[in-house]
N, C-alpha and C. Protein backbone atom coordinates (compact mmCIF):
# COMPACT_ATOMS: atom_id res chain seq x y z
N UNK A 1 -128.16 91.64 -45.92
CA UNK A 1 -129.58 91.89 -46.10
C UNK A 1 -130.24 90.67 -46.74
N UNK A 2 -129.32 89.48 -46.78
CA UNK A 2 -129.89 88.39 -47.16
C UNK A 2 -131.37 88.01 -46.65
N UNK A 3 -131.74 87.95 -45.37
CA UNK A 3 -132.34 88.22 -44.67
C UNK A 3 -133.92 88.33 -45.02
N UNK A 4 -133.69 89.83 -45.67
CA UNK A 4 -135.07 90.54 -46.08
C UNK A 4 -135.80 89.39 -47.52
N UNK A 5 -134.67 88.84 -48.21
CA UNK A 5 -134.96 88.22 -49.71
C UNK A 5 -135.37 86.74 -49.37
N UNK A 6 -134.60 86.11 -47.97
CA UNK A 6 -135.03 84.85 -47.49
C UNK A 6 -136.14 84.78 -46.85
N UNK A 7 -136.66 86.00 -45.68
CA UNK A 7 -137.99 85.99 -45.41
C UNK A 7 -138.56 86.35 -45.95
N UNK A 8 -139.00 87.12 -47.15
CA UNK A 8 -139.82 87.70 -48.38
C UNK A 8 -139.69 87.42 -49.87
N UNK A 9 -139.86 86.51 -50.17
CA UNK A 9 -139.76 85.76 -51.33
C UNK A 9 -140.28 86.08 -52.06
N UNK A 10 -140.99 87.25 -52.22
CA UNK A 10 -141.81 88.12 -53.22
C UNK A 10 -140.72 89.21 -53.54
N UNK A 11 -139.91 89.38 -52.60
CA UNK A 11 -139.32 90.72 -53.36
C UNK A 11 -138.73 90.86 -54.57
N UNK A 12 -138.83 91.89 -54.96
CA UNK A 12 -138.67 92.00 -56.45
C UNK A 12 -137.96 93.11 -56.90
N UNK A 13 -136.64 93.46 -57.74
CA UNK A 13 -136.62 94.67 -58.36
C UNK A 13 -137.24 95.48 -58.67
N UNK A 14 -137.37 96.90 -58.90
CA UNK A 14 -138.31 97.63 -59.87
C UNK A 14 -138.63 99.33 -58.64
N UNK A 15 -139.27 99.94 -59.19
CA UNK A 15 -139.99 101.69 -58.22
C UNK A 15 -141.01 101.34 -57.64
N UNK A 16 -140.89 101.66 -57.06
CA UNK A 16 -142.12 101.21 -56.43
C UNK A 16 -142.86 103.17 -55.74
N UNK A 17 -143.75 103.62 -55.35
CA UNK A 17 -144.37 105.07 -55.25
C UNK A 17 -145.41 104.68 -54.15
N UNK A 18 -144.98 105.94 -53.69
CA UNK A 18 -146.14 105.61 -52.12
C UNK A 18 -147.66 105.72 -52.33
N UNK A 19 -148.20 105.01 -51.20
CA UNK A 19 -149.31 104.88 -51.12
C UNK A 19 -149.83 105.49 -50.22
N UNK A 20 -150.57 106.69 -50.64
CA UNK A 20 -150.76 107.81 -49.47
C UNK A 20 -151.91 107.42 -48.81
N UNK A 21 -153.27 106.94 -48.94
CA UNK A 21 -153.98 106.52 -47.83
C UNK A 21 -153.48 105.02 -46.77
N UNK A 22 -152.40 105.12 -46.80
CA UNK A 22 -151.93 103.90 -46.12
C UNK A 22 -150.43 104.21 -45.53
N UNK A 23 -150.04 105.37 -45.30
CA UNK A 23 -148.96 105.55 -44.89
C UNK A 23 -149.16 107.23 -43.75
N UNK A 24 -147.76 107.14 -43.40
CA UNK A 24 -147.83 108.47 -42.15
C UNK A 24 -146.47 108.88 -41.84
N UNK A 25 -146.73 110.16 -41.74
CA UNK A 25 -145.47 110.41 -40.87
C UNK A 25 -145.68 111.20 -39.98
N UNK A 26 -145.41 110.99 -38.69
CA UNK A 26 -145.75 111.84 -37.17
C UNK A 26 -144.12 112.09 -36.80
N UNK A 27 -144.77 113.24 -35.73
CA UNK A 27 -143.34 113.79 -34.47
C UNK A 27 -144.43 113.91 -33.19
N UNK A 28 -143.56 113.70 -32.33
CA UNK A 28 -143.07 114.14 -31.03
C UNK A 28 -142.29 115.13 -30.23
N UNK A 29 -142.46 116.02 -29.42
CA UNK A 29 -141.50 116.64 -29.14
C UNK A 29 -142.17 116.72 -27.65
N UNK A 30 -141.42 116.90 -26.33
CA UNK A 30 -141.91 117.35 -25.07
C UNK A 30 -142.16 118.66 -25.22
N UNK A 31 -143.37 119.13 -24.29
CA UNK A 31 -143.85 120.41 -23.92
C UNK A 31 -143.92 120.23 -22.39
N UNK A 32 -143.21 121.55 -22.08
CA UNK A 32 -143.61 122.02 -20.80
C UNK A 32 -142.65 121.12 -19.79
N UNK A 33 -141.77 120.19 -20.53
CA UNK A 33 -141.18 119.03 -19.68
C UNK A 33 -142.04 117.85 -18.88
N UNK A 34 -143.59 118.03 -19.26
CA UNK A 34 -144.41 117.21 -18.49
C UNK A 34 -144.95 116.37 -19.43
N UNK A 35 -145.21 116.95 -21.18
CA UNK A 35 -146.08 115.81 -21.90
C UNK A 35 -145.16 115.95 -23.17
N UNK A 36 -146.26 115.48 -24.40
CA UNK A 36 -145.60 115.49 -25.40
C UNK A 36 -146.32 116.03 -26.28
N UNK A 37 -146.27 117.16 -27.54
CA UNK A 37 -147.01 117.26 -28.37
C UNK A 37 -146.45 116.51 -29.39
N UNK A 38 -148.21 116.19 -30.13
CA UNK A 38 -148.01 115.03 -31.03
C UNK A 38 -148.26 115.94 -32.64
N UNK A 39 -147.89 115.51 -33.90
CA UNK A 39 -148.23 115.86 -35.03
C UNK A 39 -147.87 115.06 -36.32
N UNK A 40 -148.24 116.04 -37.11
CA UNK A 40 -148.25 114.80 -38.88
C UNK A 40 -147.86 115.65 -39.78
N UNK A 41 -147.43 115.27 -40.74
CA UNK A 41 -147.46 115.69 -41.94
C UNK A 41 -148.35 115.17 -43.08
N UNK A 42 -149.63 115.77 -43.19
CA UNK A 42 -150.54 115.68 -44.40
C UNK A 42 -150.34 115.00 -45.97
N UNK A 43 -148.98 115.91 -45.96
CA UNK A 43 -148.83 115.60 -47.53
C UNK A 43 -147.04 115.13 -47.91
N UNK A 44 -146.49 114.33 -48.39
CA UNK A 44 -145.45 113.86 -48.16
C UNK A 44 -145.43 112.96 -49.68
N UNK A 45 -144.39 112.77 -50.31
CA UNK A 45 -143.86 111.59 -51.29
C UNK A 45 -143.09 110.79 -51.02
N UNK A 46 -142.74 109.54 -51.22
CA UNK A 46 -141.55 108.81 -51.57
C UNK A 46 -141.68 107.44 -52.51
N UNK A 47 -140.59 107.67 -52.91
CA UNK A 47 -139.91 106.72 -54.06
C UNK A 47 -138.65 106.35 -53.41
N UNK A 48 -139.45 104.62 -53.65
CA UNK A 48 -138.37 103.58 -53.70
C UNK A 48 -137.83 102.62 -54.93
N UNK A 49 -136.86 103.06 -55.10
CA UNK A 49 -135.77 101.80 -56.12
C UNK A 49 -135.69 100.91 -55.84
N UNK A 50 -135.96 99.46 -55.67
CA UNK A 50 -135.15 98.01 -54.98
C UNK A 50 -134.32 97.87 -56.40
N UNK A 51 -133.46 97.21 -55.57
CA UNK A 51 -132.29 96.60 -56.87
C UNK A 51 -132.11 94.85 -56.76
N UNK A 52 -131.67 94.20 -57.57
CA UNK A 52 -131.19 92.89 -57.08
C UNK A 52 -131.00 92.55 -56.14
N UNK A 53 -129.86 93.19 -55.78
CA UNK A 53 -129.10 93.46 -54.20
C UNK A 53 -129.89 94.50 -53.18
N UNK A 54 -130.45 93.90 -52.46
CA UNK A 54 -131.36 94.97 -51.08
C UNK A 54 -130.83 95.99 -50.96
N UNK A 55 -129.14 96.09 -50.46
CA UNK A 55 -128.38 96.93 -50.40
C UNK A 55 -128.43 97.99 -51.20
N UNK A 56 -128.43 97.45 -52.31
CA UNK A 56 -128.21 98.69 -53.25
C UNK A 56 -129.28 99.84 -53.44
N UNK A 57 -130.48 99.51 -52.94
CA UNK A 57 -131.74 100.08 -53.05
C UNK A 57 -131.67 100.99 -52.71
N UNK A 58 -132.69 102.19 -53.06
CA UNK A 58 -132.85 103.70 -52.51
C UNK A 58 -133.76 104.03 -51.96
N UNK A 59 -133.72 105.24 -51.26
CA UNK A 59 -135.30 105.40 -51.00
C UNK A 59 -135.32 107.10 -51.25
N UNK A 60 -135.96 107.53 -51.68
CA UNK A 60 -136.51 109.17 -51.30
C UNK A 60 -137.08 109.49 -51.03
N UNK A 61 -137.20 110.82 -50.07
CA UNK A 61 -138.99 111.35 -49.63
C UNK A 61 -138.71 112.55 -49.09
N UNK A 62 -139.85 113.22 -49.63
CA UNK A 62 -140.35 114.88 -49.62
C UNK A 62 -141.28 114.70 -49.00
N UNK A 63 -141.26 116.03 -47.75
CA UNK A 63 -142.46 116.72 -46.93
C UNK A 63 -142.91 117.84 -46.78
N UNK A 64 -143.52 117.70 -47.19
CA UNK A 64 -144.51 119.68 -47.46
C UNK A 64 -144.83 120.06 -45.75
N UNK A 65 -143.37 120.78 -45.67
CA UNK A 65 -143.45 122.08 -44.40
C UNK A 65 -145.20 122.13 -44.25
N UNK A 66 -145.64 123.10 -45.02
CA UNK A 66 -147.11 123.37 -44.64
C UNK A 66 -147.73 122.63 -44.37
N UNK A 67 -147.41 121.38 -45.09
CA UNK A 67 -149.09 120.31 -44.40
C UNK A 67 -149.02 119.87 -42.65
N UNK A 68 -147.91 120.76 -42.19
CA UNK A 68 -148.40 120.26 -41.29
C UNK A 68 -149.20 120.28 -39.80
N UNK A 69 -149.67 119.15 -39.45
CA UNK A 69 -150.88 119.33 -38.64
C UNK A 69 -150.71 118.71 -36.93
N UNK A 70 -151.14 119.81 -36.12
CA UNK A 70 -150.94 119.08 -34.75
C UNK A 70 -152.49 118.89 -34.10
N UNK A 71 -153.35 119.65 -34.55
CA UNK A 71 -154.68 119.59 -34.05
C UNK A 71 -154.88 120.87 -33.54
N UNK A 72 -153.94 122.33 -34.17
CA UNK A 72 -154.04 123.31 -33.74
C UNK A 72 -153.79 124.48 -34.55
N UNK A 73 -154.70 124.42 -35.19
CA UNK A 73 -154.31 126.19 -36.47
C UNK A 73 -153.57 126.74 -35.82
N UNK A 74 -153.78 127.61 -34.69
CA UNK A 74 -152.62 128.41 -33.96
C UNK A 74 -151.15 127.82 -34.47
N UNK A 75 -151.12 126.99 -33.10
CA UNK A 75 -149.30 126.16 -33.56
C UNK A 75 -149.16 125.94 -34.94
N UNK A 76 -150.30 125.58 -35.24
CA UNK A 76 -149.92 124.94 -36.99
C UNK A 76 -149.13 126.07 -37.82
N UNK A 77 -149.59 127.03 -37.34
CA UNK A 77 -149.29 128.52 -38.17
C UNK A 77 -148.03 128.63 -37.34
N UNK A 78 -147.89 128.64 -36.27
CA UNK A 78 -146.50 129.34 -35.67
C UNK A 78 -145.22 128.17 -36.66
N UNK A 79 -145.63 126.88 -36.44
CA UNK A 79 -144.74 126.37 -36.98
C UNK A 79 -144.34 126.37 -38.39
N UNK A 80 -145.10 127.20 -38.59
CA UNK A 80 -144.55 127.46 -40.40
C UNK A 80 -143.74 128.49 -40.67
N UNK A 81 -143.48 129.07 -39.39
CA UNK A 81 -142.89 130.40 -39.43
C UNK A 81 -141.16 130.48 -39.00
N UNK A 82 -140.57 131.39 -39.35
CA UNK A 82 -139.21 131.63 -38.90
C UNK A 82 -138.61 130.68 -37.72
N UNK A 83 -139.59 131.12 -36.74
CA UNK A 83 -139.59 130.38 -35.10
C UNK A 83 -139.36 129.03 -35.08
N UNK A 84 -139.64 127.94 -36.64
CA UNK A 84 -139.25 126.50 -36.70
C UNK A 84 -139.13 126.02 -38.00
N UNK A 85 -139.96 126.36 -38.41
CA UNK A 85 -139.79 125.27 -40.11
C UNK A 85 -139.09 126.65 -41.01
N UNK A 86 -139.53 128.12 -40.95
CA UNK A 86 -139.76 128.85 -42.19
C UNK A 86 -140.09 128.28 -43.03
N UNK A 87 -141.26 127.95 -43.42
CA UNK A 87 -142.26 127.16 -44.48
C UNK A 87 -142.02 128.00 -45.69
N UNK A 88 -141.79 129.09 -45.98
CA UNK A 88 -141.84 129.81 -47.15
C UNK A 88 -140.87 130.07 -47.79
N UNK A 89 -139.42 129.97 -47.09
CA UNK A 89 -138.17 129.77 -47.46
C UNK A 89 -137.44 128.33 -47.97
N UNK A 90 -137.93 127.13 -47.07
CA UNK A 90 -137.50 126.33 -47.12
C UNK A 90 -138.76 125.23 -47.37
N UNK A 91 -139.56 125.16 -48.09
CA UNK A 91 -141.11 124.25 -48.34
C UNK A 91 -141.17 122.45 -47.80
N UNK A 92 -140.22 122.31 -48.06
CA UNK A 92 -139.70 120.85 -47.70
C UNK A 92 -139.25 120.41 -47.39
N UNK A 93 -139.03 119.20 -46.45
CA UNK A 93 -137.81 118.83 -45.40
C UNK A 93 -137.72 117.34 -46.46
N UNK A 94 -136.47 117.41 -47.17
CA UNK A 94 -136.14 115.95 -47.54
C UNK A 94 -135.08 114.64 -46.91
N UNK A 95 -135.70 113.59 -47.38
CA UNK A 95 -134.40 112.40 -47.23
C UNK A 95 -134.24 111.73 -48.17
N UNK A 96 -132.73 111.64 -48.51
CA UNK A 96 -132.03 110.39 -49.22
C UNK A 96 -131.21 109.50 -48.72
N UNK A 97 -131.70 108.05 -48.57
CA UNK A 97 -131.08 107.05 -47.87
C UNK A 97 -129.65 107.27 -48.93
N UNK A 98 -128.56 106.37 -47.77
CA UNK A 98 -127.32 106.45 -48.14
C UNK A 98 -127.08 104.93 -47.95
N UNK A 99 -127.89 104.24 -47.32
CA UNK A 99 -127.12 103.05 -46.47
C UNK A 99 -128.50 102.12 -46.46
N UNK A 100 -128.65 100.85 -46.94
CA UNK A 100 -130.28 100.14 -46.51
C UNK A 100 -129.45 98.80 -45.82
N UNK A 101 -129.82 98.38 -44.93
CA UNK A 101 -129.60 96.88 -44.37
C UNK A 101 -130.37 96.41 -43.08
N UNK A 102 -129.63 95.30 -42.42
CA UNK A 102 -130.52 94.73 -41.47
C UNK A 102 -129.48 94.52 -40.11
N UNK A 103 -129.82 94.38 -39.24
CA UNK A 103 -129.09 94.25 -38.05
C UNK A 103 -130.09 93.35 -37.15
N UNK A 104 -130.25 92.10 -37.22
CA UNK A 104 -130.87 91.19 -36.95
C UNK A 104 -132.01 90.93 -37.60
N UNK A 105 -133.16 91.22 -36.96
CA UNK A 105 -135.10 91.73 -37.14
C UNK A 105 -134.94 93.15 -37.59
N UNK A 106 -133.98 94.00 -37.70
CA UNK A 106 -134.01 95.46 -37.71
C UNK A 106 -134.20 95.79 -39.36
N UNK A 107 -134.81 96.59 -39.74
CA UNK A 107 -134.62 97.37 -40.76
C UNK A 107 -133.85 98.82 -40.79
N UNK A 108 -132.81 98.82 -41.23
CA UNK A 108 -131.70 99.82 -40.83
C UNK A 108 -131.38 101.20 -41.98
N UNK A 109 -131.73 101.74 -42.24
CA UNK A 109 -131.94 102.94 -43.08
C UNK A 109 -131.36 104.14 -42.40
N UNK A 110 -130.03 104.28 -43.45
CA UNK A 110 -129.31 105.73 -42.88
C UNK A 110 -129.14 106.03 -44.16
N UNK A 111 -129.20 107.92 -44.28
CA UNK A 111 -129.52 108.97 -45.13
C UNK A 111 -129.43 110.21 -44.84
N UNK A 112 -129.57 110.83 -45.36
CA UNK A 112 -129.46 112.12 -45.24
C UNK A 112 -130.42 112.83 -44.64
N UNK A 113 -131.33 113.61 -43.77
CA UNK A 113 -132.51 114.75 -43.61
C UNK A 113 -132.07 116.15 -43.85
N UNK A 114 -132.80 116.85 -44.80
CA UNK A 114 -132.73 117.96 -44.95
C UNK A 114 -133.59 118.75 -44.76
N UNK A 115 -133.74 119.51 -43.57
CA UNK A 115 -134.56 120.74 -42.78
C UNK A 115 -134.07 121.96 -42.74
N UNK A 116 -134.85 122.57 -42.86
CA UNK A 116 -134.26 124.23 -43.08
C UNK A 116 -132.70 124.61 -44.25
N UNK A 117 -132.42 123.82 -44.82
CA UNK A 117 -131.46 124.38 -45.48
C UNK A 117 -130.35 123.37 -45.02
N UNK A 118 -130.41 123.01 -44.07
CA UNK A 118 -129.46 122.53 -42.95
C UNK A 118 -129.51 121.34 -43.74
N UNK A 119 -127.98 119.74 -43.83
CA UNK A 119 -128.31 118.61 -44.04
C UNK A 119 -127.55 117.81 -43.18
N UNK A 120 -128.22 117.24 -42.55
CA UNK A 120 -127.24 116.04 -41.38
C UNK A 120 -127.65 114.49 -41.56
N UNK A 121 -126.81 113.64 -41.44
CA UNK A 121 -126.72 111.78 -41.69
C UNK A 121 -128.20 111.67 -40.06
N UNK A 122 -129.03 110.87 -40.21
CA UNK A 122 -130.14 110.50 -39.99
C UNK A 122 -129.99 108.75 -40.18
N UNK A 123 -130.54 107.80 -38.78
CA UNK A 123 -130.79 106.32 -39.00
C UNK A 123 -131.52 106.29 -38.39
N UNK A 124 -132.48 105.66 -39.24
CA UNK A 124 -134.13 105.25 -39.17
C UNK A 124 -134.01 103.78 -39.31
N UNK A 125 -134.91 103.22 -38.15
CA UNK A 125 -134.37 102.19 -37.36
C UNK A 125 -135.94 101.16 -37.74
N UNK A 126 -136.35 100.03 -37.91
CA UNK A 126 -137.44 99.85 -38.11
C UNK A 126 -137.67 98.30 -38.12
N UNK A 127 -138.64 98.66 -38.89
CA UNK A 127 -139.43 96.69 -39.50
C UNK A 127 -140.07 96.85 -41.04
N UNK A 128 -139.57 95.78 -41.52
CA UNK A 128 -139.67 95.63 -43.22
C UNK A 128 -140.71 94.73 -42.68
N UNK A 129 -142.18 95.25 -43.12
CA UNK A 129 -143.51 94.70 -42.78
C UNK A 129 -143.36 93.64 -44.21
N UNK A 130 -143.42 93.50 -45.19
CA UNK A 130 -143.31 92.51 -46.38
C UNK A 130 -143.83 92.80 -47.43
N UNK A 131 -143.98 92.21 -48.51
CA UNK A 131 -144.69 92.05 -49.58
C UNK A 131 -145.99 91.52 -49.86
N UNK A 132 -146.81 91.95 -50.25
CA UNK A 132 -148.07 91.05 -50.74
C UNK A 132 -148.93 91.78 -51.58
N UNK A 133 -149.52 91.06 -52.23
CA UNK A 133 -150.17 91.31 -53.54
C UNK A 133 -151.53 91.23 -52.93
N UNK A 134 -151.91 92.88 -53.18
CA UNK A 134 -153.66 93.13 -52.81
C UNK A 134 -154.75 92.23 -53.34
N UNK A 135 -155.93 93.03 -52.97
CA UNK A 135 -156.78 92.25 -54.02
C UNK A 135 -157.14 92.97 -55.63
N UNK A 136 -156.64 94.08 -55.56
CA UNK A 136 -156.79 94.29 -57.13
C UNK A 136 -155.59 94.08 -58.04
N UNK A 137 -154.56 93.31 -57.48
CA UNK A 137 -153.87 92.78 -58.24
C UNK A 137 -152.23 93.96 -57.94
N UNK A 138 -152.37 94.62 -57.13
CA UNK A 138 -151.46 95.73 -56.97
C UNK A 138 -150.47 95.37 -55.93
N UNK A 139 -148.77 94.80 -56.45
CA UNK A 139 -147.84 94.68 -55.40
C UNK A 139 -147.60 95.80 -54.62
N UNK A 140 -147.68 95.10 -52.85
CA UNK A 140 -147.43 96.42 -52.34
C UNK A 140 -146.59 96.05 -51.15
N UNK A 141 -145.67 97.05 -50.79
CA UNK A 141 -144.73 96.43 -49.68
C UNK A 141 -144.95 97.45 -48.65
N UNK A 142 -144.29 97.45 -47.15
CA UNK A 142 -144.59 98.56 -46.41
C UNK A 142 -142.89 98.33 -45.32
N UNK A 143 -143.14 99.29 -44.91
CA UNK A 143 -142.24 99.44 -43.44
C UNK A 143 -142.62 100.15 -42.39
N UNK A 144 -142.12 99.93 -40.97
CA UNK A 144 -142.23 100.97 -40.02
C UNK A 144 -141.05 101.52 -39.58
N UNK A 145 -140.93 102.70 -39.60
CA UNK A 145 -139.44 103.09 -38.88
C UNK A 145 -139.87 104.11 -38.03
N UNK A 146 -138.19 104.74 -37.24
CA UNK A 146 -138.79 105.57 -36.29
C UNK A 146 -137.25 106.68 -36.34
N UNK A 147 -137.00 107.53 -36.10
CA UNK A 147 -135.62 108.02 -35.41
C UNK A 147 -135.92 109.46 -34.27
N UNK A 148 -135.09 109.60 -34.24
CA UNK A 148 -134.88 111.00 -33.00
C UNK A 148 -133.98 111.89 -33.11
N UNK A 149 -134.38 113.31 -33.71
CA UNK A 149 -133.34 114.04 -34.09
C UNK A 149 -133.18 115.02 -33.18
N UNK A 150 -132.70 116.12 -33.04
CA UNK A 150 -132.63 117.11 -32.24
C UNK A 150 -132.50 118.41 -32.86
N UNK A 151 -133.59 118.89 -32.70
CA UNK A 151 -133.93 120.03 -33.66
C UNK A 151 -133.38 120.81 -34.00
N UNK A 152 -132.15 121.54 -32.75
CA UNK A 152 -131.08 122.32 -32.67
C UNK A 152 -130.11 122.32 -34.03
N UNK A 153 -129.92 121.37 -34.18
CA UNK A 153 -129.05 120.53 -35.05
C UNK A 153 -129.84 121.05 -36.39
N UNK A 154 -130.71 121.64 -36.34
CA UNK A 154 -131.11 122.20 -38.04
C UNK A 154 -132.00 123.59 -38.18
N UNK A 155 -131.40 124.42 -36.71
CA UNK A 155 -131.50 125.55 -36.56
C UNK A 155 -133.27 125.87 -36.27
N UNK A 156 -133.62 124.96 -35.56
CA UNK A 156 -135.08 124.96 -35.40
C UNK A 156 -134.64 125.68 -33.37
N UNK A 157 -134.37 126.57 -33.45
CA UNK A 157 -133.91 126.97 -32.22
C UNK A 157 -134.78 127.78 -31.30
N UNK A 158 -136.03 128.18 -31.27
CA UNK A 158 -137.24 128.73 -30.65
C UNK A 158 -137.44 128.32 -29.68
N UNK A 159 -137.54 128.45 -28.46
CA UNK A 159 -137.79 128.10 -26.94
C UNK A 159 -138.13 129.31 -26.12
N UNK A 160 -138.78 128.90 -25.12
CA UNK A 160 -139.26 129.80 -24.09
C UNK A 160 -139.03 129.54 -22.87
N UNK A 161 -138.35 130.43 -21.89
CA UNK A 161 -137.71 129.80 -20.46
C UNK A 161 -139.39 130.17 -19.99
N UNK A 162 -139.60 128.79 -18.64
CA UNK A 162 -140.62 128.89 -17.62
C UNK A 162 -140.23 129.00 -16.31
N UNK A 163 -141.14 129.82 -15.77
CA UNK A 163 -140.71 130.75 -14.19
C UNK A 163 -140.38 129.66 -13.67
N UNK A 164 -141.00 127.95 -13.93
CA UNK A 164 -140.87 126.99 -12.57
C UNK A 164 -138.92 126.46 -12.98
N UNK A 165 -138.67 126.99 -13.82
CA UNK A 165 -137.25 126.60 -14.48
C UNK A 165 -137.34 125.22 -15.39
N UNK A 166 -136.59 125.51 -16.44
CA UNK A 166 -136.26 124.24 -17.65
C UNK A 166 -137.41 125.47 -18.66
N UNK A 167 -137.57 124.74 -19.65
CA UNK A 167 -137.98 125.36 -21.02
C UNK A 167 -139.43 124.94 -21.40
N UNK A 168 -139.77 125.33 -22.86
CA UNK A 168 -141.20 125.17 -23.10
C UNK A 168 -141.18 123.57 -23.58
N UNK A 169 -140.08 123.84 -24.66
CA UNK A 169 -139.85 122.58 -25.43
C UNK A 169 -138.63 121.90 -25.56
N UNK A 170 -138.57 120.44 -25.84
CA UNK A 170 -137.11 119.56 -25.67
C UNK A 170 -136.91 119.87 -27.16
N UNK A 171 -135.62 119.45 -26.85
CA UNK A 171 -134.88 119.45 -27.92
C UNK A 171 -134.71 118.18 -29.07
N UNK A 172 -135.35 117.05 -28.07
CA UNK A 172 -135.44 116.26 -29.07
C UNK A 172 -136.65 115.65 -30.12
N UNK A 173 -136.58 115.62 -30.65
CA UNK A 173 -138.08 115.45 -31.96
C UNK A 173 -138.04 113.69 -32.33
N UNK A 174 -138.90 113.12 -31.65
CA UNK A 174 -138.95 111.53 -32.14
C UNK A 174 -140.04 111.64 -33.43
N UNK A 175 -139.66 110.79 -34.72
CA UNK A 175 -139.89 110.44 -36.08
C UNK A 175 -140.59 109.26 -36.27
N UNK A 176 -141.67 109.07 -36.70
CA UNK A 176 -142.14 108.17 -36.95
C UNK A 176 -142.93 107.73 -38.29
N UNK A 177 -142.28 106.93 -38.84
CA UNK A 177 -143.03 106.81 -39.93
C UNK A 177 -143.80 105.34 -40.48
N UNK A 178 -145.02 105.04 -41.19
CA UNK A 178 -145.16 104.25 -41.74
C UNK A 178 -145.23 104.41 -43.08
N UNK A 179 -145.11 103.86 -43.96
CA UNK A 179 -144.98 103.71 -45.42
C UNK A 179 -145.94 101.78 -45.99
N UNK A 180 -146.27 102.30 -46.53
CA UNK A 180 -146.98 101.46 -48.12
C UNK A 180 -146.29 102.12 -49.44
N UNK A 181 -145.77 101.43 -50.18
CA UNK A 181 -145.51 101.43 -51.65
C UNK A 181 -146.31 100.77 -52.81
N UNK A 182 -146.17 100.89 -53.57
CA UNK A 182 -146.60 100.04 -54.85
C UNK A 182 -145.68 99.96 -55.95
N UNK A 183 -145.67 98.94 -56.02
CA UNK A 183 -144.78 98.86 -57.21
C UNK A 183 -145.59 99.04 -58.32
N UNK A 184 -144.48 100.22 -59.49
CA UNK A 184 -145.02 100.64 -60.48
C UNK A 184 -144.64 99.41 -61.72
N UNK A 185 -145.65 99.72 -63.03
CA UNK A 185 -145.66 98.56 -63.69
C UNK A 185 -144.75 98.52 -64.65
């Protein structure tokens, strides 16, 4: 991960805490086998550790089941329910990186996701956007990552067969996230 410290010469030890008007996290999933529905999660945390060593760094992050939004109260509501998230049983889908490095240009982040109760190893694949110091004086770093899980895999099992044959929805859920941090003082 030499890499990240030779092209970013700002980086620095220390927590750094997200920056919520400057960050996102969306999904994907196919509908109908013809498109894709798109969505977000509203409300979300994470905290990052850097250490000396890149490697050693952490990351965490919490997502509030409920916030989330496809552009459809209806779905919005179904998905809070038994049928995918159970929002009321399980409030939050978390991650804890296990693994930070680089694989060329790559930003390579593997961890844990925890959905429904369920916890499976997750690599979120990306770009370490850099460091730079705003204009009010506030260090701030960012990334983009992305992964693809398969929902099955954390008991998100709800589907509907269609008369023309194949299902309502795929099984696989593409992840996307951007992040801003700040380092705390």
């Amino acid at each position: 991960m030499t890499a990240i410290t030779d092209t970013h010469p700002a980086y620095v030890a220390g927590t750094w805490k997200l920056d919520p008007t400057h960050s996102d996290v969306s999904f994907s999933v196919r509908h109908l086998a013809i498109s894709k529905v798109r969505g977000s999660f509203e409300s979300f945390d994470v905290t990052v550790v850097t250490a000396e060593d890149p490697t050693q760094s952490t990351i965490e992050a919490s997502i509030e089941i409920a916030s989330v939004n496809t552009g459809q109260k209806d779905r919005d509501n179904h998905l809070k329910t038994g049928d995918f998230f159970l929002a009321e049983e399980f409030p939050t889908m978390n991650f804890v990186s296990t693994k930070i490095s680089a694989d060329g240009d790559d930003l390579v982040i593997e961890g844990d996701l925890t959905l429904r109760g369920v916890t499976k190893p997750v690599v979120l694949k990306g770009e370490f956007g850099g460091i730079v110091v705003d204009g009010y004086g506030q260090t701030k770093a960012a990334a983009s990552v992305s992964t693809k899980i398969n929902r099955l895999d954390f008991g998100v099992n709800w589907n509907a067969a269609l008369e023309a044959g194949g299902f309502t929805l795929g099984n696989d859920v593409s992840i996307d996230v951007e992040v801003q941090v700040v380092l705390q003082a």
